[in-house]
PDB file of N, CA and C in Angstrom:
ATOM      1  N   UNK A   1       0.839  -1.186   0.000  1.00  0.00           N
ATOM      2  CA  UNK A   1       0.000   0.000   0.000  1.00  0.00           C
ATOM      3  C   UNK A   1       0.888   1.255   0.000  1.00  0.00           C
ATOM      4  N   UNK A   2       0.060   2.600  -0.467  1.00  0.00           N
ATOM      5  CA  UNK A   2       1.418   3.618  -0.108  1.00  0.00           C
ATOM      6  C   UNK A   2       1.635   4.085   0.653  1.00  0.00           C
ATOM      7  N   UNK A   3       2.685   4.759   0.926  1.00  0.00           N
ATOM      8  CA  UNK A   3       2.924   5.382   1.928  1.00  0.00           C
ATOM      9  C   UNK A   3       1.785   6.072   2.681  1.00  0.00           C
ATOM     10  N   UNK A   4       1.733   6.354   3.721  1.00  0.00           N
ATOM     11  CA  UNK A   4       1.086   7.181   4.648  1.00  0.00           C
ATOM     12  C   UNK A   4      -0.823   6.851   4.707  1.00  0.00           C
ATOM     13  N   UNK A   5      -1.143   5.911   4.116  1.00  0.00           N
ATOM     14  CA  UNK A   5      -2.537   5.075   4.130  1.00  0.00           C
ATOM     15  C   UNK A   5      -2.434   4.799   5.954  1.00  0.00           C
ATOM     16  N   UNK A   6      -1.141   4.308   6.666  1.00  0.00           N
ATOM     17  CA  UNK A   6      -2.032   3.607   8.326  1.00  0.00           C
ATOM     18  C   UNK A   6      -2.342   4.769   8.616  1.00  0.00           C
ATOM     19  N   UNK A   7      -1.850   5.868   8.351  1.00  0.00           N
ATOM     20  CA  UNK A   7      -1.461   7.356   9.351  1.00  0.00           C
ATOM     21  C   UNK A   7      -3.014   8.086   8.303  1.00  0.00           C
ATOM     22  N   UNK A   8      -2.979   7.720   7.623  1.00  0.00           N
ATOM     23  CA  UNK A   8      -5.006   8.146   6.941  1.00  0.00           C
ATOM     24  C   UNK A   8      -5.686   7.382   7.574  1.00  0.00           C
ATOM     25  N   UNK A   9      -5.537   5.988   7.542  1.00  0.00           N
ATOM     26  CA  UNK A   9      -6.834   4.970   8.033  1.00  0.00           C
ATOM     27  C   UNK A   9      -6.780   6.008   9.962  1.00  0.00           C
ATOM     28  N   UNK A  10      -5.817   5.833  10.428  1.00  0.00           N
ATOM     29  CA  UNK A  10      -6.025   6.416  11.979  1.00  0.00           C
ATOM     30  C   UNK A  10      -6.605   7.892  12.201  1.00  0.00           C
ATOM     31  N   UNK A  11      -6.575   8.284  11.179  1.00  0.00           N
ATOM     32  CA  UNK A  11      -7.188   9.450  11.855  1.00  0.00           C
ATOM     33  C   UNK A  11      -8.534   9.616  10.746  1.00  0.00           C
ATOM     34  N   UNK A  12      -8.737   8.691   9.842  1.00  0.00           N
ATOM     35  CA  UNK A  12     -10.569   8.176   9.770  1.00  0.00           C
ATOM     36  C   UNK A  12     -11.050   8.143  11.257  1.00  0.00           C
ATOM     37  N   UNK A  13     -10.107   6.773  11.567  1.00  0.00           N
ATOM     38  CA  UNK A  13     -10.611   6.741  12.980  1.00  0.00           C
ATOM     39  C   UNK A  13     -10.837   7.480  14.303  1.00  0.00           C
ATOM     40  N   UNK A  14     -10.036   8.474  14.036  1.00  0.00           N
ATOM     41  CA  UNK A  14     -10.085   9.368  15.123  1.00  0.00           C
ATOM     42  C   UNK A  14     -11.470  10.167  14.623  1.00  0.00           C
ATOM     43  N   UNK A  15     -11.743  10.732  13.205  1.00  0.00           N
ATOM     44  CA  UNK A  15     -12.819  10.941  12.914  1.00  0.00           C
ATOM     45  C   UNK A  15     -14.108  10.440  13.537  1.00  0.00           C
ATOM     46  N   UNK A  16     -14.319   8.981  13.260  1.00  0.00           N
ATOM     47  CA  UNK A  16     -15.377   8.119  13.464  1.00  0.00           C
ATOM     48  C   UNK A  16     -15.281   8.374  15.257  1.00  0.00           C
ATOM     49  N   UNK A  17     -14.348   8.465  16.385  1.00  0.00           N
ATOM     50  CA  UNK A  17     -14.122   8.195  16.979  1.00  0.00           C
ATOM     51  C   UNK A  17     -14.936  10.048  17.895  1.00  0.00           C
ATOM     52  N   UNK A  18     -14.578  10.671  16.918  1.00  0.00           N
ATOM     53  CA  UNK A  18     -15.295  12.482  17.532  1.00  0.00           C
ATOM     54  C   UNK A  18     -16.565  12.453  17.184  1.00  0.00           C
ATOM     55  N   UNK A  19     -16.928  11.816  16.054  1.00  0.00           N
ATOM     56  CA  UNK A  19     -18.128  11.855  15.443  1.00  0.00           C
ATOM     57  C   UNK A  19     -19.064  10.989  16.238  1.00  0.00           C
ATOM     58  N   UNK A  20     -19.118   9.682  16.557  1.00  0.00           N
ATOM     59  CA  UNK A  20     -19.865   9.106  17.180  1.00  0.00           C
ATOM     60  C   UNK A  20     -19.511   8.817  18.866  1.00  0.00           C
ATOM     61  N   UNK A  21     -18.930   9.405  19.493  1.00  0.00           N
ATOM     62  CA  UNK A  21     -18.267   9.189  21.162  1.00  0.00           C
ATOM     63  C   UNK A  21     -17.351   7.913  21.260  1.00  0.00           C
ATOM     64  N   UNK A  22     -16.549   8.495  20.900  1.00  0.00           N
ATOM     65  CA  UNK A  22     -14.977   7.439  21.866  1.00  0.00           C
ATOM     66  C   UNK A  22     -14.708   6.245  20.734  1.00  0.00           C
ATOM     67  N   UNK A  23     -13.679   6.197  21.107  1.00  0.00           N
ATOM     68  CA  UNK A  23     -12.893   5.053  20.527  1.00  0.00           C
ATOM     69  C   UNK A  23     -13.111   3.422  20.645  1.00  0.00           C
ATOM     70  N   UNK A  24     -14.219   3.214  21.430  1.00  0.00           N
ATOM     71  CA  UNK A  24     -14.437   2.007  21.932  1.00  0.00           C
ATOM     72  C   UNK A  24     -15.269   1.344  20.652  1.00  0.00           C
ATOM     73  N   UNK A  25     -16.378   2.428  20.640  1.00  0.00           N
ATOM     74  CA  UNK A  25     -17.142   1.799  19.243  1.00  0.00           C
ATOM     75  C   UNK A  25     -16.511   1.109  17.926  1.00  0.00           C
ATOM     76  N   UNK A  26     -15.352   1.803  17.673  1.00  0.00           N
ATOM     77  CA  UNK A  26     -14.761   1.255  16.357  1.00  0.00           C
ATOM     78  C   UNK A  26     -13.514   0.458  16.496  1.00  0.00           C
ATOM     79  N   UNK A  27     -13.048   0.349  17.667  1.00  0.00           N
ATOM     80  CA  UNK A  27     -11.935  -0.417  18.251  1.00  0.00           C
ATOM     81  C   UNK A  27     -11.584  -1.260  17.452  1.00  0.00           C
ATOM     82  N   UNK A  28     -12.714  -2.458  17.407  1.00  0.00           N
ATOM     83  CA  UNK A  28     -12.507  -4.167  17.039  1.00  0.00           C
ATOM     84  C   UNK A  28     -13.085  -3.503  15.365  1.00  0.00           C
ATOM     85  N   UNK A  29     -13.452  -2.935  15.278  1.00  0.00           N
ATOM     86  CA  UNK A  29     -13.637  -2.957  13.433  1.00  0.00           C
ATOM     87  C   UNK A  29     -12.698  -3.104  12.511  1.00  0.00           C
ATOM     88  N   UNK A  30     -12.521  -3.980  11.671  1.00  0.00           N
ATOM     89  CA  UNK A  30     -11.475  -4.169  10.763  1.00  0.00           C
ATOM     90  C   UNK A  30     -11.796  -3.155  10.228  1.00  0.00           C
ATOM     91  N   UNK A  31     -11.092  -2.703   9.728  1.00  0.00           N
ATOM     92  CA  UNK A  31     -10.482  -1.865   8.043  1.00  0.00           C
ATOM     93  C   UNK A  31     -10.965  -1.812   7.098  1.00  0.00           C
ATOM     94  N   UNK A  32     -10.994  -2.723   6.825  1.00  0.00           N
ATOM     95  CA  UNK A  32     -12.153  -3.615   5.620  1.00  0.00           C
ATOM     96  C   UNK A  32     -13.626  -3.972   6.184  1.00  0.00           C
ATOM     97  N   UNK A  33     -14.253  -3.620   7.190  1.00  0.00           N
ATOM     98  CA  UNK A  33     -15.293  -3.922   7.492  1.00  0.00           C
ATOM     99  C   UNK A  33     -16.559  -2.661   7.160  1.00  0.00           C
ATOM    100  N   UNK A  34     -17.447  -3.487   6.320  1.00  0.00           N
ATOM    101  CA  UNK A  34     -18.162  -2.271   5.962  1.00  0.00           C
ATOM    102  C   UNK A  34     -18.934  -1.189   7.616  1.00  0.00           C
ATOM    103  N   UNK A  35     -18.757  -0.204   6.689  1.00  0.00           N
ATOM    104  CA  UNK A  35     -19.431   0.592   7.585  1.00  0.00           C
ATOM    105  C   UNK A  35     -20.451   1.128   8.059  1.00  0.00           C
ATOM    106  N   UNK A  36     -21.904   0.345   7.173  1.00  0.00           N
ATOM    107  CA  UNK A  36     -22.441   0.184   7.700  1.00  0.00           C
ATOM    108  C   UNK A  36     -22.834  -0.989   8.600  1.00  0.00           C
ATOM    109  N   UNK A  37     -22.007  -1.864   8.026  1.00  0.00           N
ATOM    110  CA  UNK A  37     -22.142  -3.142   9.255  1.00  0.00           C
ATOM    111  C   UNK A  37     -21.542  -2.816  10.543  1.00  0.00           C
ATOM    112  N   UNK A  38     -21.001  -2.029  10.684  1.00  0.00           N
ATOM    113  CA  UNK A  38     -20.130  -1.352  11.751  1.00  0.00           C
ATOM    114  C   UNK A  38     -20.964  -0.221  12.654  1.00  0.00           C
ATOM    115  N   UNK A  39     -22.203  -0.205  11.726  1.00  0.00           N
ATOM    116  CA  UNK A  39     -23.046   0.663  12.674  1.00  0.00           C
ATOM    117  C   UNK A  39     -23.285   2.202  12.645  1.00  0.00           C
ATOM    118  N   UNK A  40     -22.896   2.342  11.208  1.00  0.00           N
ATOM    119  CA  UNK A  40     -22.687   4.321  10.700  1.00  0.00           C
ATOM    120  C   UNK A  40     -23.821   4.478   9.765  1.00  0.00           C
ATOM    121  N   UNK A  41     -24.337   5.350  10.319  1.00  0.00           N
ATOM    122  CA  UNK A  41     -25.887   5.566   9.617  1.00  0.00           C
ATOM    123  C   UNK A  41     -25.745   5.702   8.146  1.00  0.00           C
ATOM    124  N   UNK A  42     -26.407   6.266   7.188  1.00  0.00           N
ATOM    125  CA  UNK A  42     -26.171   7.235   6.309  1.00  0.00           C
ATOM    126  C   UNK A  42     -25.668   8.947   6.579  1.00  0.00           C
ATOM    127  N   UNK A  43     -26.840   8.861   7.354  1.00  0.00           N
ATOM    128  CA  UNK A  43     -26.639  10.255   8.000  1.00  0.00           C
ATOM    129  C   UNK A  43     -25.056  10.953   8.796  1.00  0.00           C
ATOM    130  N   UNK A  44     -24.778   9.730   9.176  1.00  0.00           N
ATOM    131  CA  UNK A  44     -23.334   9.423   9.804  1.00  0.00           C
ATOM    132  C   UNK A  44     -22.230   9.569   8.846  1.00  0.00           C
ATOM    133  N   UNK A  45     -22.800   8.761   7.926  1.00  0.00           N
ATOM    134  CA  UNK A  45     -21.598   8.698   6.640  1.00  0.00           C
ATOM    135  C   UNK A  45     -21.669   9.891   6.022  1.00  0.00           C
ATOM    136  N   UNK A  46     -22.081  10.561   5.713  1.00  0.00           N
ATOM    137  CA  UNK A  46     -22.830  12.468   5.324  1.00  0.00           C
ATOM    138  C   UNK A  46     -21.687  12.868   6.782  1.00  0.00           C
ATOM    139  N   UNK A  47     -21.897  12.770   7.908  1.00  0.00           N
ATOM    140  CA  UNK A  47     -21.077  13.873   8.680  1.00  0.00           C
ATOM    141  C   UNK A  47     -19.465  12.937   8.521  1.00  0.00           C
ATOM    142  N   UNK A  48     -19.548  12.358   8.263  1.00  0.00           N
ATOM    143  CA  UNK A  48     -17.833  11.710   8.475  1.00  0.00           C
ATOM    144  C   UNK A  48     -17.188  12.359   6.781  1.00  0.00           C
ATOM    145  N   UNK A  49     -18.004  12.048   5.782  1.00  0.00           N
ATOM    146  CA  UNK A  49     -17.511  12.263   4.791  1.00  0.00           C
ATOM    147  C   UNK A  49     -17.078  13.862   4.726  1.00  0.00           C
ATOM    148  N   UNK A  50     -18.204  14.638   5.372  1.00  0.00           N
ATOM    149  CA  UNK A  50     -17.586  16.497   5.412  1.00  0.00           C
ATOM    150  C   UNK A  50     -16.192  16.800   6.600  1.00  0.00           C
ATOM    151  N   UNK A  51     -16.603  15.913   7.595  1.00  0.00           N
ATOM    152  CA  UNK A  51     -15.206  15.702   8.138  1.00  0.00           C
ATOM    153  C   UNK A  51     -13.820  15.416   7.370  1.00  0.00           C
ATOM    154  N   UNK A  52     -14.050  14.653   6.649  1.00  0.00           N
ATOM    155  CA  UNK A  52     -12.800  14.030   5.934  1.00  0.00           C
ATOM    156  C   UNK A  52     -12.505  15.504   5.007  1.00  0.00           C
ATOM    157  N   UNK A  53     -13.773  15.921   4.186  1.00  0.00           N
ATOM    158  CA  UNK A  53     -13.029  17.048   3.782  1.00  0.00           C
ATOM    159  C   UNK A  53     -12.483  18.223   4.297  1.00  0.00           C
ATOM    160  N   UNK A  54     -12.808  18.431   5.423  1.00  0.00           N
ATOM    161  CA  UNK A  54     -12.340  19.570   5.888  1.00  0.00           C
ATOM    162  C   UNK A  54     -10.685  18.675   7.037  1.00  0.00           C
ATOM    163  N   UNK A  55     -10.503  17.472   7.449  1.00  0.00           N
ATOM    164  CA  UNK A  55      -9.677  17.265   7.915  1.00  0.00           C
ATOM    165  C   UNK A  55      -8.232  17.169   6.609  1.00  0.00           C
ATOM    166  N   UNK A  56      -8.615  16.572   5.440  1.00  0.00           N
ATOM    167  CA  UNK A  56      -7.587  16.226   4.421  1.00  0.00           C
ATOM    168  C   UNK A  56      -7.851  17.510   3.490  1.00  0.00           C
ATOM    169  N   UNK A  57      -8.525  17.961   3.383  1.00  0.00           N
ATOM    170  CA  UNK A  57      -8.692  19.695   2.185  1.00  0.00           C
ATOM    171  C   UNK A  57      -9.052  18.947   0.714  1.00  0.00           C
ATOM    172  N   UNK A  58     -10.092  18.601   0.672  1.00  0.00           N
ATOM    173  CA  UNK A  58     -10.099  18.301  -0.678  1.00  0.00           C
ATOM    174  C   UNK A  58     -11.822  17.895  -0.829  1.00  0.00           C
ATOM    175  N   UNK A  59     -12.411  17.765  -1.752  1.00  0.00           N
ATOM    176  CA  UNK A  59     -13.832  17.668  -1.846  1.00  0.00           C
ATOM    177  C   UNK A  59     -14.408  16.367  -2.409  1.00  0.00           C
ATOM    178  N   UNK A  60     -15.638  15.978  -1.976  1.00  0.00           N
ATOM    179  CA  UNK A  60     -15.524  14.694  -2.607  1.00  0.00           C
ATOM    180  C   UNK A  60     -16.465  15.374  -4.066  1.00  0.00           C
ATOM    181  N   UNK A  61     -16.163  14.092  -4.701  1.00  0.00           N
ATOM    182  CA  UNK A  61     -16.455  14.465  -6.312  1.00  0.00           C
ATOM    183  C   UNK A  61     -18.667  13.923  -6.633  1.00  0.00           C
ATOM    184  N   UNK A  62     -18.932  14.440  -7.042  1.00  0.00           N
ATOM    185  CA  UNK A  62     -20.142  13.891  -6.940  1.00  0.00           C
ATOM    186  C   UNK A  62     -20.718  12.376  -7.940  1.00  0.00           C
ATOM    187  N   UNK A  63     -19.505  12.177  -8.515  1.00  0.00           N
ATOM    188  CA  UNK A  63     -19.508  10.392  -9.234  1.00  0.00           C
ATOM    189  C   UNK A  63     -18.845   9.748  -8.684  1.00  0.00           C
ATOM    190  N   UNK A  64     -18.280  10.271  -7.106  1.00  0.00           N
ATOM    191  CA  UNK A  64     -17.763   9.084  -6.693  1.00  0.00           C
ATOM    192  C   UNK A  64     -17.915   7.486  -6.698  1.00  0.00           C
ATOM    193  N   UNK A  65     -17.229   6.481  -6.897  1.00  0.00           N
ATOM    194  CA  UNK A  65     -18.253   5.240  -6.961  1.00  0.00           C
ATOM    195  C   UNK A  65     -18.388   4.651  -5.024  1.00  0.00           C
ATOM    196  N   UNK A  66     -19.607   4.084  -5.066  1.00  0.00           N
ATOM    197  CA  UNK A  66     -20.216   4.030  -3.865  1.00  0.00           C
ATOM    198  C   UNK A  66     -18.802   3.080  -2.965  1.00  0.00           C
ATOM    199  N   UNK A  67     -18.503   2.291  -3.821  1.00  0.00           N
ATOM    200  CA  UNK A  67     -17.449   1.079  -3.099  1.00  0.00           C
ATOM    201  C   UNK A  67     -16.232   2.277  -2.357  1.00  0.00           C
ATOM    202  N   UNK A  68     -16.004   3.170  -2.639  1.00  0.00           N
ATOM    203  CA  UNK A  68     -15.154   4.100  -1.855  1.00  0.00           C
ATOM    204  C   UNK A  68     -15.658   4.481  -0.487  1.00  0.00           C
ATOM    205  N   UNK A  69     -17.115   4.553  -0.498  1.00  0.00           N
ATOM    206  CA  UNK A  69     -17.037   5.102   0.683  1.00  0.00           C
ATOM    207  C   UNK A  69     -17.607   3.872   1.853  1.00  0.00           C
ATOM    208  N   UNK A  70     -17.193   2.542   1.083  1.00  0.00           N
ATOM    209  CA  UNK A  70     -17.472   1.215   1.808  1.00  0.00           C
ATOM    210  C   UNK A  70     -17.043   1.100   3.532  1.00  0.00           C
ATOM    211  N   UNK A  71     -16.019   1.221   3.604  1.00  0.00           N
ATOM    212  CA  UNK A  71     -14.930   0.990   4.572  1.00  0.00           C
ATOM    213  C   UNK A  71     -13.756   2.424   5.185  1.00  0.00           C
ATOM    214  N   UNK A  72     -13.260   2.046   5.867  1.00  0.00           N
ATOM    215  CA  UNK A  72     -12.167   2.734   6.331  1.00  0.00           C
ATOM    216  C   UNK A  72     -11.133   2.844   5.485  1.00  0.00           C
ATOM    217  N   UNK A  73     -10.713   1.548   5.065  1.00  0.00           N
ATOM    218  CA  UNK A  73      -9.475   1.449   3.984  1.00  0.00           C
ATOM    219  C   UNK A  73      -9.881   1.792   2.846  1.00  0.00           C
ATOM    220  N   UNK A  74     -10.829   1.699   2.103  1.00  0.00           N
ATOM    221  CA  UNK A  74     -11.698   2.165   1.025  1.00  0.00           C
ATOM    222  C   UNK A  74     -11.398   3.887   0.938  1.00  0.00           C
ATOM    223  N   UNK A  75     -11.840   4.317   2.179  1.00  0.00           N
ATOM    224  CA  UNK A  75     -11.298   6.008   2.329  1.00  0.00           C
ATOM    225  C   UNK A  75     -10.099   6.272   2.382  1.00  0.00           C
ATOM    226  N   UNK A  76      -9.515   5.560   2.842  1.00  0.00           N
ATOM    227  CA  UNK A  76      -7.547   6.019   3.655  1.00  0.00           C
ATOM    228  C   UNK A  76      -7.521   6.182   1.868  1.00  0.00           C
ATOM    229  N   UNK A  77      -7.656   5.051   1.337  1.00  0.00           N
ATOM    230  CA  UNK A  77      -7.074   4.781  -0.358  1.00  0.00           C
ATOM    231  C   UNK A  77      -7.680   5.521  -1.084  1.00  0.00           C
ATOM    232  N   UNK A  78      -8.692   6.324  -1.140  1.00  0.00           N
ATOM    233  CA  UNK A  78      -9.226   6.979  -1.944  1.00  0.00           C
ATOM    234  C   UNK A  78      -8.357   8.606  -0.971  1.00  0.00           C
ATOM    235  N   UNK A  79      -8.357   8.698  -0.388  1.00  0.00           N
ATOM    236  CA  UNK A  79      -7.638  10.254   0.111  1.00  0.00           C
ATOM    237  C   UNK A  79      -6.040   9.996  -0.232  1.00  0.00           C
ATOM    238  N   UNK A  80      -5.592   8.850  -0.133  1.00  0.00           N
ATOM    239  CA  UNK A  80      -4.241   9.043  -0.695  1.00  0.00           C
ATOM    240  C   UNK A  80      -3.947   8.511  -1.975  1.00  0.00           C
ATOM    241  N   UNK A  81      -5.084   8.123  -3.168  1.00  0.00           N
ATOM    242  CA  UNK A  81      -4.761   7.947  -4.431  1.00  0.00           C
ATOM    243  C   UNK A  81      -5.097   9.500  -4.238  1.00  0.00           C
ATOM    244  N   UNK A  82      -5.758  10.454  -3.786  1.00  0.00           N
ATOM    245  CA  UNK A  82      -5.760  12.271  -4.499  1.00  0.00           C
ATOM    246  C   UNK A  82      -4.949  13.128  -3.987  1.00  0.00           C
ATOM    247  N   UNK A  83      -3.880  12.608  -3.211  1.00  0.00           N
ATOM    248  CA  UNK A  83      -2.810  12.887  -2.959  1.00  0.00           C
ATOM    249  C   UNK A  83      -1.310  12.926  -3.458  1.00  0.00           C
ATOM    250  N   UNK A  84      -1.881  11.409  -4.136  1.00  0.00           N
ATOM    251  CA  UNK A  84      -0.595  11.196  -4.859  1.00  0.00           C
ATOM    252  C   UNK A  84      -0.280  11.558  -6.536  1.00  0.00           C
TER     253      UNK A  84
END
C-alpha cells in the first residue's frame, strides 16, 4: 500500500471516533469492514464524509463510486490515491 494510508486509516478513525463518542465503538472494526455493518448511519456517513473534507482539504467528487465510501481502507485509499 502507499505510503502514509495507516497514518489516513487512523485518523478516519479518530474521525469516526469524535463523530460518534470514543474510541471504543470502532476499536474491534477491521479496516475492511463495511461501515455500515459497523453501525454508521447514512446520515453518519454524510457527517464523516464532510469531516474528511475539511480534515484532508479536498472535496468529494459527486460520481464518486459508492465502493469508496465502503470501509475505512476504502477512504484512507481513496484520500491518498488524491494525494498522490
Amino acid at each position: 500500500m502507499p505510503e502514509g494510508i495507516a497514518a489516513v486509516r487512523q485518523r478516519i478513525r479518530e474521525l469516526l471516533a469524535e463523530l460518534f463518542g470514543g474510541n471504543r465503538r470502532f476499536e474491534g472494526v477491521p479496516d475492511t469492514m463495511s461501515l455500515r455493518e459497523a453501525g454508521v448511519s447514512s446520515t453518519g456517513l454524510v457527517s464523516l464524509l464532510v469531516a474528511m473534507e475539511e480534515t484532508f482539504g479536498f472535496e468529494w467528487e459527486d460520481d464518486v463510486e459508492p465502493e469508496v465510501l465502503r470501509s475505512i481502507d476504502s477512504l484512507a485509499g481513496h484520500v491518498v490515491a488524491l494525494r498522490g
